[in-house]
Each structure stands twice: as structure tokens, then as C-alpha cells.
Protein backbone atom coordinates (compact mmCIF):
# COMPACT_ATOMS: atom_id res chain seq x y z
CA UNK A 1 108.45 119.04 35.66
CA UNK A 2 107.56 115.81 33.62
CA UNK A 3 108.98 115.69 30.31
CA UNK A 4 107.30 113.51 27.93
CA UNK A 5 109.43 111.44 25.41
CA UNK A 6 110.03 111.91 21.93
CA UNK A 7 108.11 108.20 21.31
CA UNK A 8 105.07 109.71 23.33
CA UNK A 9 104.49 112.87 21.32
CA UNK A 10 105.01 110.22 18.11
CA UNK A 11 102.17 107.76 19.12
CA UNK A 12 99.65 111.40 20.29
CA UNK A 13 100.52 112.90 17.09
CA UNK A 14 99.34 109.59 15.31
CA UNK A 15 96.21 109.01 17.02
CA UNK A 16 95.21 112.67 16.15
CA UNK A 17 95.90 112.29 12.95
CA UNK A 18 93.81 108.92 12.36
CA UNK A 19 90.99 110.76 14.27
CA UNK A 20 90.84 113.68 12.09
CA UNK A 21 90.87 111.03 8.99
CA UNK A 22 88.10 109.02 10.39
CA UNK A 23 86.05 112.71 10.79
CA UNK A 24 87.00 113.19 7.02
CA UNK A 25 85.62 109.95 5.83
CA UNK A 26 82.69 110.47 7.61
CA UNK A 27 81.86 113.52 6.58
CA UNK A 28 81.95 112.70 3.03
CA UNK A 29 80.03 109.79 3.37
CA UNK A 30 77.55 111.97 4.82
CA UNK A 31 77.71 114.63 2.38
CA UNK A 32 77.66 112.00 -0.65
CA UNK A 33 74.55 110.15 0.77
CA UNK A 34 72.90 113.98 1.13
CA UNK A 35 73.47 114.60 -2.48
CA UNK A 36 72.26 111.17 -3.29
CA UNK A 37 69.37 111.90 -1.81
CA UNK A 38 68.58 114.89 -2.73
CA UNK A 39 68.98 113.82 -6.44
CA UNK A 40 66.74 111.35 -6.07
CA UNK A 41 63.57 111.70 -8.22
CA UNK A 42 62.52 113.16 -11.11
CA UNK A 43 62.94 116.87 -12.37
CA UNK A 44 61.15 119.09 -14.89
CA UNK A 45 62.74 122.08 -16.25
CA UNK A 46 60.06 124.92 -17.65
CA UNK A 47 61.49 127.21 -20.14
CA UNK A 48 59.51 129.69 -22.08
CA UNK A 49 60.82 131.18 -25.30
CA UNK A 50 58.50 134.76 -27.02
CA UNK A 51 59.95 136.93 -29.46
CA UNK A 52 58.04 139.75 -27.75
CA UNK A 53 59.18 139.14 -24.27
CA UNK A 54 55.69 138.19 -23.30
CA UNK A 55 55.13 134.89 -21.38
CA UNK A 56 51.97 133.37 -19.91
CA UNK A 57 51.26 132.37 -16.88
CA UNK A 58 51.62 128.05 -15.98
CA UNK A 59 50.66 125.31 -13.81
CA UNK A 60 52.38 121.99 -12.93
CA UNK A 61 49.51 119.65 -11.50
CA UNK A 62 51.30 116.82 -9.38
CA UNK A 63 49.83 113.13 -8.88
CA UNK A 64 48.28 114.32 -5.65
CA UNK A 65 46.62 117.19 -7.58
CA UNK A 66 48.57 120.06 -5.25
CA UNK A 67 49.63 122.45 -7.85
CA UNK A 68 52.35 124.76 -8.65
CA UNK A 69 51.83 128.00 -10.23
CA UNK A 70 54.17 130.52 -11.65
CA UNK A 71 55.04 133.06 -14.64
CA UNK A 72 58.29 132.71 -14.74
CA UNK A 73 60.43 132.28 -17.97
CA UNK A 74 62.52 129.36 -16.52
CA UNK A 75 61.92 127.32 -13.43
CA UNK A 76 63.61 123.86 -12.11
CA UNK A 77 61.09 121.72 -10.21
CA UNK A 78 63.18 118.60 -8.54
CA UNK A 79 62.87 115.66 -6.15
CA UNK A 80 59.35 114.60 -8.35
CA UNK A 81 57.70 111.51 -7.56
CA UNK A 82 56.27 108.83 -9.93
CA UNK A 83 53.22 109.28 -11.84
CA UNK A 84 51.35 111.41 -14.38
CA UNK A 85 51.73 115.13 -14.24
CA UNK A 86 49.86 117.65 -16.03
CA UNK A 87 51.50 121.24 -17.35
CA UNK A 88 49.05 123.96 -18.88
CA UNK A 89 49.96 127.35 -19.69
CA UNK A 90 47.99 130.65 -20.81
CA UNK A 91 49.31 132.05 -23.70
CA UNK A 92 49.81 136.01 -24.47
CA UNK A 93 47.28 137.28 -26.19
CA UNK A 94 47.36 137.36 -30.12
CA UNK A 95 49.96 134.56 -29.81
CA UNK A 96 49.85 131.04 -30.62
CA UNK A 97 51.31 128.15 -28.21
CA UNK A 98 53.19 125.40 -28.93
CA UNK A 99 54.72 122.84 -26.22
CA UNK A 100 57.87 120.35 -26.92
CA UNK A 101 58.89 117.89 -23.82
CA UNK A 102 61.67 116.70 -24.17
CA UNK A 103 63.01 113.31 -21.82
CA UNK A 104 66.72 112.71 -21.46
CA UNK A 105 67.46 114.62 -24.61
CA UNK A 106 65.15 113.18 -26.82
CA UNK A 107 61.80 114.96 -27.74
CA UNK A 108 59.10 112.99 -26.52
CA UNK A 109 55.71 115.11 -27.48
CA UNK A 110 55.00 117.94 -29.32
CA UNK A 111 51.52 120.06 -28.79
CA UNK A 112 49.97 123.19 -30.54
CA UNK A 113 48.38 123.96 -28.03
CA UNK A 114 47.84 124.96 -23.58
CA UNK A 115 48.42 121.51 -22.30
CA UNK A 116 50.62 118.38 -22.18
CA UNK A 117 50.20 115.29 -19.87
CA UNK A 118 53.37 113.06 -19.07
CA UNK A 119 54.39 110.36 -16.71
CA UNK A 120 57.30 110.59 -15.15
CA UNK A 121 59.53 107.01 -13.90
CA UNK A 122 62.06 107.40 -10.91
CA UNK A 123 64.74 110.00 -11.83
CA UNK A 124 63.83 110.41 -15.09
CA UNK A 125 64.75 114.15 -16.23
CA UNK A 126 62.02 116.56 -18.57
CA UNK A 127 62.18 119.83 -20.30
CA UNK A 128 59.42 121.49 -21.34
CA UNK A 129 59.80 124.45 -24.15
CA UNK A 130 57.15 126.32 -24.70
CA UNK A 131 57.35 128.31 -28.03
CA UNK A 132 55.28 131.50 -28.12
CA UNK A 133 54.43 132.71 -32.13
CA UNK A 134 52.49 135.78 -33.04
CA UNK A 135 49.60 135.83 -35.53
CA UNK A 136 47.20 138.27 -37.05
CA UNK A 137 43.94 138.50 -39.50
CA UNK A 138 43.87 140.04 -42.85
CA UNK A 139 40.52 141.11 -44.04
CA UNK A 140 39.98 141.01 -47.90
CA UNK A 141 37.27 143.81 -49.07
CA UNK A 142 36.14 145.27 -52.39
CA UNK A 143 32.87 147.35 -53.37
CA UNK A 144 31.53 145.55 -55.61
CA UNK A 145 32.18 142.49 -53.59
CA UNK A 146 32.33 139.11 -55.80
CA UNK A 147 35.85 140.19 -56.89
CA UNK A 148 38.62 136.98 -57.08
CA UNK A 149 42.03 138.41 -55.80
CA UNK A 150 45.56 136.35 -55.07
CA UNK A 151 47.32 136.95 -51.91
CA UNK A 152 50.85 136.80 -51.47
CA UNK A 153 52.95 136.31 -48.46
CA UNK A 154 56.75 138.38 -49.39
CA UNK A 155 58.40 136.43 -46.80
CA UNK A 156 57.74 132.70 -48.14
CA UNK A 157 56.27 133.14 -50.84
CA UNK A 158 52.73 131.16 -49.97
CA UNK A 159 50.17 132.41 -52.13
CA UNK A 160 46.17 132.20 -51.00
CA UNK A 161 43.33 133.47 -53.13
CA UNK A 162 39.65 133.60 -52.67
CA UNK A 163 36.54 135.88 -53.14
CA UNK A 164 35.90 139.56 -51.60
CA UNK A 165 34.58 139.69 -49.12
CA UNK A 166 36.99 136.98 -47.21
CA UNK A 167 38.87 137.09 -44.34
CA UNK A 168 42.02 135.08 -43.46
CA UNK A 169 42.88 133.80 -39.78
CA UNK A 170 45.97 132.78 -37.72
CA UNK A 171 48.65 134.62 -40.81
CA UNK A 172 52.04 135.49 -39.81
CA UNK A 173 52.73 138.63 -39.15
CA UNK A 174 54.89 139.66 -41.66
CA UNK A 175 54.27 142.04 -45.10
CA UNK A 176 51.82 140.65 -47.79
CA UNK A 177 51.03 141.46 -51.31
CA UNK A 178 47.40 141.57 -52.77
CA UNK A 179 46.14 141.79 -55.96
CA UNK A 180 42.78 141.81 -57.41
CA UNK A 181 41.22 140.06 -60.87
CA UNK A 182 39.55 142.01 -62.75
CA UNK A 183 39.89 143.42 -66.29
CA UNK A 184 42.61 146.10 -67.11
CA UNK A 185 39.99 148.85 -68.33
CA UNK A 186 38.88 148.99 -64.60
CA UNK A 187 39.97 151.94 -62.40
CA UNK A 188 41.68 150.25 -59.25
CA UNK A 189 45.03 149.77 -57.97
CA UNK A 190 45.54 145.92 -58.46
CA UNK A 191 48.78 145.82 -56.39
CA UNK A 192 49.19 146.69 -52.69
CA UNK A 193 51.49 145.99 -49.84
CA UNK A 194 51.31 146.37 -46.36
CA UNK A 195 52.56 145.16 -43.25
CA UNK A 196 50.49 142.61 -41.00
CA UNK A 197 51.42 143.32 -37.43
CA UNK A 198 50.60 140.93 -34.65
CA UNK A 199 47.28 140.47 -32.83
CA UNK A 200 46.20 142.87 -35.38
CA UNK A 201 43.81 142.89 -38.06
CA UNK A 202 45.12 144.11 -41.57
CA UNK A 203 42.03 145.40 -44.39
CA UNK A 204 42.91 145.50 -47.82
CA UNK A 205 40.18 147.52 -49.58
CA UNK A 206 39.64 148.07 -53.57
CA UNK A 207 36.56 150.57 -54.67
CA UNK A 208 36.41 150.03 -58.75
CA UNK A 209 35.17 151.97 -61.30
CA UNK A 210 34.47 149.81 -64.40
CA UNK A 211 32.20 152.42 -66.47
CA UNK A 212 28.59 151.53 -66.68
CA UNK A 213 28.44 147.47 -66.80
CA UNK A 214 29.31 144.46 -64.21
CA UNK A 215 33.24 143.51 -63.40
CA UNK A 216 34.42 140.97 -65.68
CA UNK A 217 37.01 138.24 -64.20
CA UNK A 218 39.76 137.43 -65.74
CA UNK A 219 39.25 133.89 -65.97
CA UNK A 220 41.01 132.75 -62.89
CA UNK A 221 39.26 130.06 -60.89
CA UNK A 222 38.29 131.66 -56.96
CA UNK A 223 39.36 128.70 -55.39
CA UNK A 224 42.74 128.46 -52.80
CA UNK A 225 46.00 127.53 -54.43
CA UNK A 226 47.55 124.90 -53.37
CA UNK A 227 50.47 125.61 -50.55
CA UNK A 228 52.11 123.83 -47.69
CA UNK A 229 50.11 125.71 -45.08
CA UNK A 230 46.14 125.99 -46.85
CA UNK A 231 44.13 128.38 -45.24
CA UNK A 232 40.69 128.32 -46.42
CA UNK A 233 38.93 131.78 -46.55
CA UNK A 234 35.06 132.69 -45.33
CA UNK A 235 32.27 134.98 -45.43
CA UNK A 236 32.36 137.57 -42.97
CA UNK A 237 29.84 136.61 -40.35
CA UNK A 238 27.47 139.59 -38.39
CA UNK A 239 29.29 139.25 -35.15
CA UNK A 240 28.05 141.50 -31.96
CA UNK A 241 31.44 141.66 -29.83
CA UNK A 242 31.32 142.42 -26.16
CA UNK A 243 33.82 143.90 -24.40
CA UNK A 244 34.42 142.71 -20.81
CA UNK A 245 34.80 144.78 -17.91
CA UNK A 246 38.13 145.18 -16.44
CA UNK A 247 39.22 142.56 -13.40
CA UNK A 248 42.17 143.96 -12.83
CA UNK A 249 43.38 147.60 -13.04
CA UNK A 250 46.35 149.20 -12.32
CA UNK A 251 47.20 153.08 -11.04
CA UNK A 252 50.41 154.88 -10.78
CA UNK A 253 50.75 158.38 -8.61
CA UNK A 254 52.48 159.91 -11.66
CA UNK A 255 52.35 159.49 -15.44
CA UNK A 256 55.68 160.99 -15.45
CA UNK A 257 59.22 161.17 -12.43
CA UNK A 258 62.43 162.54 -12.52
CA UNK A 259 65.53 160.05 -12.01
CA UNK A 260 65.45 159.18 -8.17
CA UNK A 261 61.53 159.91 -7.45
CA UNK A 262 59.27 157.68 -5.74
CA UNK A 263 55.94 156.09 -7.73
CA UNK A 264 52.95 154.78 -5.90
CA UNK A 265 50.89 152.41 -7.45
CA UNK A 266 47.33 150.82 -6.87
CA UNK A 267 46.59 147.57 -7.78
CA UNK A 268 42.59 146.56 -7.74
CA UNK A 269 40.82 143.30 -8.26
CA UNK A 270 37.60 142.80 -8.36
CA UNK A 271 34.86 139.97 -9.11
CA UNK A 272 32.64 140.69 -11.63
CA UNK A 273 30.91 137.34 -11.59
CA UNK A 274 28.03 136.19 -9.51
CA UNK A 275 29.58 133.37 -7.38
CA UNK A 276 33.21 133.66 -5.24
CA UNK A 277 36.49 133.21 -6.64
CA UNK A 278 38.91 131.22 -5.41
CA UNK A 279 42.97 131.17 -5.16
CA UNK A 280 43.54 133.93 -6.93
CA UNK A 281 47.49 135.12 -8.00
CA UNK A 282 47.83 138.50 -8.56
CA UNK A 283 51.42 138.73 -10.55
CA UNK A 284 53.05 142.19 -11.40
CA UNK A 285 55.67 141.94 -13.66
CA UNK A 286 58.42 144.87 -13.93
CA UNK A 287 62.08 145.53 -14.44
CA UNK A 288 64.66 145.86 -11.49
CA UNK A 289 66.94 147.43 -13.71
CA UNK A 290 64.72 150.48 -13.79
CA UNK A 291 62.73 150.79 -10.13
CA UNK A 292 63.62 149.32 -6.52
CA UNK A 293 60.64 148.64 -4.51
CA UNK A 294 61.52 150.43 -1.04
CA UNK A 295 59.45 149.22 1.29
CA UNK A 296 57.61 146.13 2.49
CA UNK A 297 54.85 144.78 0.43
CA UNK A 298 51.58 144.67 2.37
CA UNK A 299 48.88 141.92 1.89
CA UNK A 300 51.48 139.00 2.03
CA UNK A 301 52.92 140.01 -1.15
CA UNK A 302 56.61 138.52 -2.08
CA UNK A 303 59.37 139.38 -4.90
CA UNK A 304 59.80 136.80 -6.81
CA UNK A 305 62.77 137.80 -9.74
CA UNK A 306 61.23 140.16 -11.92
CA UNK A 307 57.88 139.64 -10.09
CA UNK A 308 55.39 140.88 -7.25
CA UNK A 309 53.32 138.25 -6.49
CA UNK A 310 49.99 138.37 -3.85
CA UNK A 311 47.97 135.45 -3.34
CA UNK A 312 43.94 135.96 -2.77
CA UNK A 313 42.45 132.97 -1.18
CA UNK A 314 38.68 134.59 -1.97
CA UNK A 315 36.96 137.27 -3.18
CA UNK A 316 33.23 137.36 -2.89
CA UNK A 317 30.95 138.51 -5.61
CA UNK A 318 31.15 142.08 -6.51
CA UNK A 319 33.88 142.33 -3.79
CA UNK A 320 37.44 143.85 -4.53
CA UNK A 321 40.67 143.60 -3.48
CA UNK A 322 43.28 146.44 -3.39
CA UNK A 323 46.75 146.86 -2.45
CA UNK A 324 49.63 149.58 -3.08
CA UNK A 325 53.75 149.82 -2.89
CA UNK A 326 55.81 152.61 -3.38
CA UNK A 327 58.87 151.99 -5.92
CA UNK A 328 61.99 154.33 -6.22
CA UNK A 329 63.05 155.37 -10.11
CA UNK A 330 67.03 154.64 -10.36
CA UNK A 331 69.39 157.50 -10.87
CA UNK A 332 71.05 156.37 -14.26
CA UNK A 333 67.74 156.28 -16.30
CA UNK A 334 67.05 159.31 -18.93
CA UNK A 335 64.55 161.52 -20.02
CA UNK A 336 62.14 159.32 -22.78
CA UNK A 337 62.69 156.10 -20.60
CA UNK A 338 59.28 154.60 -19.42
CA UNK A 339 58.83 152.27 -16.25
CA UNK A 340 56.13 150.05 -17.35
CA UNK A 341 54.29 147.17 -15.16
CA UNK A 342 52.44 144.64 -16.78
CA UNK A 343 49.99 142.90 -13.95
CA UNK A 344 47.61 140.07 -14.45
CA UNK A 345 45.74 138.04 -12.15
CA UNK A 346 44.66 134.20 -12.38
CA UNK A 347 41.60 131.82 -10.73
CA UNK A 348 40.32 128.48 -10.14
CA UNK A 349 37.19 129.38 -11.72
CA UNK A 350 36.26 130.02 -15.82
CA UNK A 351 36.34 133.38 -15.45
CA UNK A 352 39.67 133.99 -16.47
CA UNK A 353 39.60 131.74 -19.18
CA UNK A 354 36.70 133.40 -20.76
CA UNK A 355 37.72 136.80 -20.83
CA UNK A 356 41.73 136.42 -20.01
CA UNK A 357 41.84 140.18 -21.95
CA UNK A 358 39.77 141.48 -18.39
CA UNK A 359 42.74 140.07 -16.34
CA UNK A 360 45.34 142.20 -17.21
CA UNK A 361 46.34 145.72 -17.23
CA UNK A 362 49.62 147.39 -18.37
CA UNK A 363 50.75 151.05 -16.42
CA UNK A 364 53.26 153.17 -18.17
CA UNK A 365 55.33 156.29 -16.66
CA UNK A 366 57.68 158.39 -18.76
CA UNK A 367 61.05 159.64 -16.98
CA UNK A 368 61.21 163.48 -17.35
CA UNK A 369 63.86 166.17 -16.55
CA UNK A 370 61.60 168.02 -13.87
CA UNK A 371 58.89 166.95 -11.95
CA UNK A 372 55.40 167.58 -13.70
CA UNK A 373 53.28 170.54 -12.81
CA UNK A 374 51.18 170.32 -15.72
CA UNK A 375 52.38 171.09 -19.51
CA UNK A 376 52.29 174.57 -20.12
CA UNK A 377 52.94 175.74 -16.48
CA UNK A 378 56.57 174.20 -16.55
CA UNK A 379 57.36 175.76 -19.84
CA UNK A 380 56.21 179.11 -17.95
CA UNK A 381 58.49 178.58 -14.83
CA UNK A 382 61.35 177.86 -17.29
CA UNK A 383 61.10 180.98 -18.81
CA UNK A 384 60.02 182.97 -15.59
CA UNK A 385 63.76 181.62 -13.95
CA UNK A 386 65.26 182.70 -17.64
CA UNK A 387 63.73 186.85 -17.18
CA UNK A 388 64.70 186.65 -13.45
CA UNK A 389 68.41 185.68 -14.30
CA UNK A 390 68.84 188.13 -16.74
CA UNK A 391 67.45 190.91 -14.67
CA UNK A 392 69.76 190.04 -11.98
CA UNK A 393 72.58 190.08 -14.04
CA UNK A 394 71.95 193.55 -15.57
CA UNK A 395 71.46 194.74 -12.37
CA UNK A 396 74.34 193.91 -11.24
CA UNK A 397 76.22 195.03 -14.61
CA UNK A 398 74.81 198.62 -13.57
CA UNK A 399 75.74 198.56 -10.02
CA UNK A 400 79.31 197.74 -11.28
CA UNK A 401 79.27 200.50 -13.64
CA UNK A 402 77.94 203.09 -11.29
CA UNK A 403 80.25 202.44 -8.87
């Protein structure tokens, strides 16, 4: 047996040990050169902000022109190359967009509007907020019309006037005070207040009764006061509106489930143009807090967050496209909860752009106690188990008796 020396096991142990810090070294020279590189370029962080909890569906358009499309509230693109890039966005509807970018942590460009074009320079880092804000129209009326009235926002205090009939675009949707100008001796309620709510149209509406002759002003001129944001009423236009026909609807098995059912749903596209549409994303938004989605998606669909997303390369002309999943209510959701999916679809083509209200479709279902079997019927099994328990019971109350 060969017995190695205690100067032996000295100089293996120190070898080893210099190995093992030569790995070390190299290793995080790797590593660092990794993270180098994978920091290298520039980055563009989306973030969209709505009151509502409604956000609109955007596209990054690269130097090369490849896209990338998503409706996500936040997203981090990285490892950018140089040039221009192009961000547009579709706003909810009855809202108002407005786009900030931001480079390095100063603000850069601010839009009212869809779209913002940028360069971006080696690693330089962007953020891009875009603000969502809610309007509505109020609708000034009076019969006779002619009458001046003064409107008054009870928020800010902005003050608009004009001449019935008017109509006022793009207000804030908050609670407004009208009131019209006409001589005390008339019958009318001069004051009123009411609520605008968004995407909404409010009406104010006076009918006077001044006796036998024409409504006298008071004197005040009809023309806008002065206020930090004018808004210049008109004349009501004759306006024919048509209404689109639904792209995009959505279907649910049930319009109500017990805690722990299973919903199917249907979703259908289809072209109502005259040519083919191209690249279409069908996006279903819902909350996984309230439904799991229990098996696979068909039709190459992916989850995506809070999302379902299918891609449609084409759809011919008067051709649709239809796919289902099956989703599984969670147990700790209550009777008056509702499961609600809000899907819209997007394309190349100028469809969507003209009628973006045909591209969407919203599909509520309540959360009940007991499965439904049709309104009265389950108020009549309810009360047929009620008879039958209580003629069990004196049953057996007699049977006890008697015996």
C-alpha cells in the first residue's frame, strides 16, 4: 500500500482549488458578456392607463415593417434596433386618446390622438402612456326653439351658452347645470341638473308657455362665453345613421351557472365586406379570477394573461370563422356575480376602422344558486321538495304516535 505524503495531498488540493477558480472566472465572464448582450438595444415599455378598465387594442411597426400586435395593458418590447418606429392604438369606444413618450425620463411627445412616430438611437430606453378619457354629447332643445340658455359644468365651473336648438360635443362626463333666458312671466323650469354619463348623449328639453305672444330674451347676447376650453355649439344636422352588421358575435351555453359548472362558448367571425380579409386577431378578454379554461383551445388559439387570442390568416368574402372552449366557473364566486367576456377582433384592411362598433361583442352570465330550468319551473320544484318534506315528516310523526 502506497501512502502518499502530506506535501502531495498539499500541492493536489491546490491545483483543484485554482481549477475550480479559473471555472468561476469563466463563468462570470460568460454570464456578464450574456447580459451585456442581451441588454443591448433599445426598449419600449407600453402602458395603458382607463378609468373604466377598457383598453384598445395596439401595434408597434418596426423599421422592417414586421409588426407587433397586442391588447395588453403593459408590455416590455427589448433588444430594438435603430430607426423609426411607429405605435398606433384603437381607442374604446366613447373615449378619447391621448399618447405621452417619454425617453430616459424626460417626456419627449405628447399626441391627442391614435398614433406617434419615434426614432429610436442604440440603447436608448421609451415609455409610452397612453391615457384613455371618457366623453359624451349634451343636446340643448326647447319648443319654441330660438331660446338663448347658459350651460354650466358643476365640476369646474366652465360655463358655455348658445341658441336652442344646439348640441355640444366631446363634454366630460360629469353633472351640468342648464338654464334658459327668457322672461320670468314664462311657464318653464329655468334650472335643471343632470348627470352626463360617458359615450352617452344627455337632452335637456324646455316646452314654454308664455301666454299668447313671442318669447322675449332677456337681453343676454347668444354668443359662447369665454372659458379655457371653448366649445362652439351647432345646428342639429338631418343625419340618416346606419347601423353595421355585427363581425363578431359571441354565445355562451348558459345565461346563468352554479359555482363549479362548466360554460361553452361560441365565438363567430365573419366578413361582411366584398373582398378577403387578412391577418385577422381575434382577442377574448376575461378574468381568471372568476373561470379556468379546462381544456385545449382549438384553432391555434393561446392564453395570453387575461387573454384568448386566435390568429386568422384569411377569411374570404361572406365566409366565417367559428371556434368554441369550454371554461369551468370557480367554487368561491356567489350568487349575483357575472362572468363577462369582452371579444373583439382586428384586420389589415379598413373595415375595422370604419365600423370598429361591428368588431366587438360583450357575453354576460349571472352565477345562480341552482342550475336554471327556466323561471317559474324552479320556483315550482322548490316548493314541490318543501310539500314533500313536510308530508314525510307528518307521516312519520303519526307512525310514532301509533305505535
Amino acid at each position: 500500500m502506497v501512502q502518499q505524503s502530506p506535501f502531495s495531498l498539499m500541492r493536489i488540493l491546490k491545483v483543484l482549488s485554482t481549477g475550480l477558480l479559473a471555472i468561476a472566472l469563466l463563468v462570470s465572464v460568460t454570464v456578464t458578456n450574456q447580459a451585456q448582450a442581451s441588454a443591448t438595444g433599445g426598449t419600449i415599455f407600453i402602458d395603458q392607463k382607463s378609468p373604466l378598465g377598457e383598453f384598445g387594442h395596439w401595434i408597434v411597426t418596426k423599421p422592417n415593417d414586421d409588426t407587433f400586435r397586442s391588447s395588453l395593458k403593459t408590455k416590455f418590447l427589448n433588444n430594438l434596433v435603430e430607426g423609426t418606429y411607429d405605435f398606433s392604438i384603437t381607442n374604446p369606444a366613447g373615449s378619447l386618446t391621448k399618447i405621452t413618450l417619454i425617453r430616459s425620463g424626460t417626456v419627449i411627445k405628447e399626441v391627442t390622438g391614435n398614433e406617434i412616430a419615434f426614432d429610436i438611437k442604440g440603447d436608448d430606453a421609451h415609455r409610452i402612456i397612453v391615457e384613455f378619457t371618457y366623453t359624451g354629447d349634451i343636446q340643448v332643445l326647447s319648443d319654441p326653439s330660438g331660446v338663448a340658455f347658459e350651460l354650466k359644468s358643476l365640476i369646474d365651473g366652465s360655463m358655455y351658452s348658445g341658441v336652442t336648438p344646439a348640441v355640444f360635443e366631446g363634454m366630460p362626463p360629469v353633472s351640468y347645470k342648464i338654464r334658459y333666458d327668457v322672461e320670468p312671466s314664462c311657464e318653464v323650469q329655468q334650472d335643471m341638473q343632470r348627470e352626463l354619463i360617458h359615450g352617452s348623449k344627455l337632452i335637456f328639453w324646455a316646452d314654454f308657455t308664455c301666454g299668447d305672444h313671442d318669447i322675449a330674451l332677456a337681453g343676454r347676447t347668444p354668443e359662447q362665453i369665454g372659458t379655457e376650453t371653448p366649445r362652439r355649439p351647432y345646428q342639429i344636422p338631418n343625419i340618416h345613421f346606419d347601423m353595421p352588421a355585427k363581425r363578431i358575435v359571441q354565445t355562451s351555453s348558459m345565461t346563468e351557472v352554479v359555482p363549479g359548472g362548466h360554460i361553452r362558448y361560441n365565438v363567430t367571425v365573419t366578413n361582411m365586406t366584398r373582398g378577403t380579409l387578412h391577418n385577422i386577431d381575434v382577442v377574448d378578454r376575461y378574468s381568471p379570477e372568476m373561470v379556468d379554461i379546462v381544456q385545449s383551445l382549438m384553432d391555434g388559439g393561446v392564453i395570453a394573461g387575461n387573454e384568448i387570442i386566435w390568429n386568422v390568416p384569411f377569411l374570404y368574402a361572406g365566409q366565417s370563422w367559428t371556434t368554441s372552449f369550454t371554461v369551468r366557473v370557480k367554487e368561491h364566486l356567489v350568487a349575483g356575480d357575472r362572468i363577462v367576456f369582452m371579444v373583439h377582433a382586428y384586420s389589415d384592411e379598413a373595415d375595422f376602422d370604419l365600423y370598429p362598433e361591428a368588431w366587438s361583442a360583450v357575453n354576460g352570465v349571472g352565477i345562480a344558486y341552482m342550475p336554471q330550468t327556466g323561471g317559474k319551473y324552479d320556483f315550482l320544484f322548490v316548493l314541490a321538495a318543501l310539500i314533500g318534506a313536510a308530508l314525510v315528516t307528518n307521516v312519520t310523526i303519526r307512525n310514532k304516535q301509533s305505535a
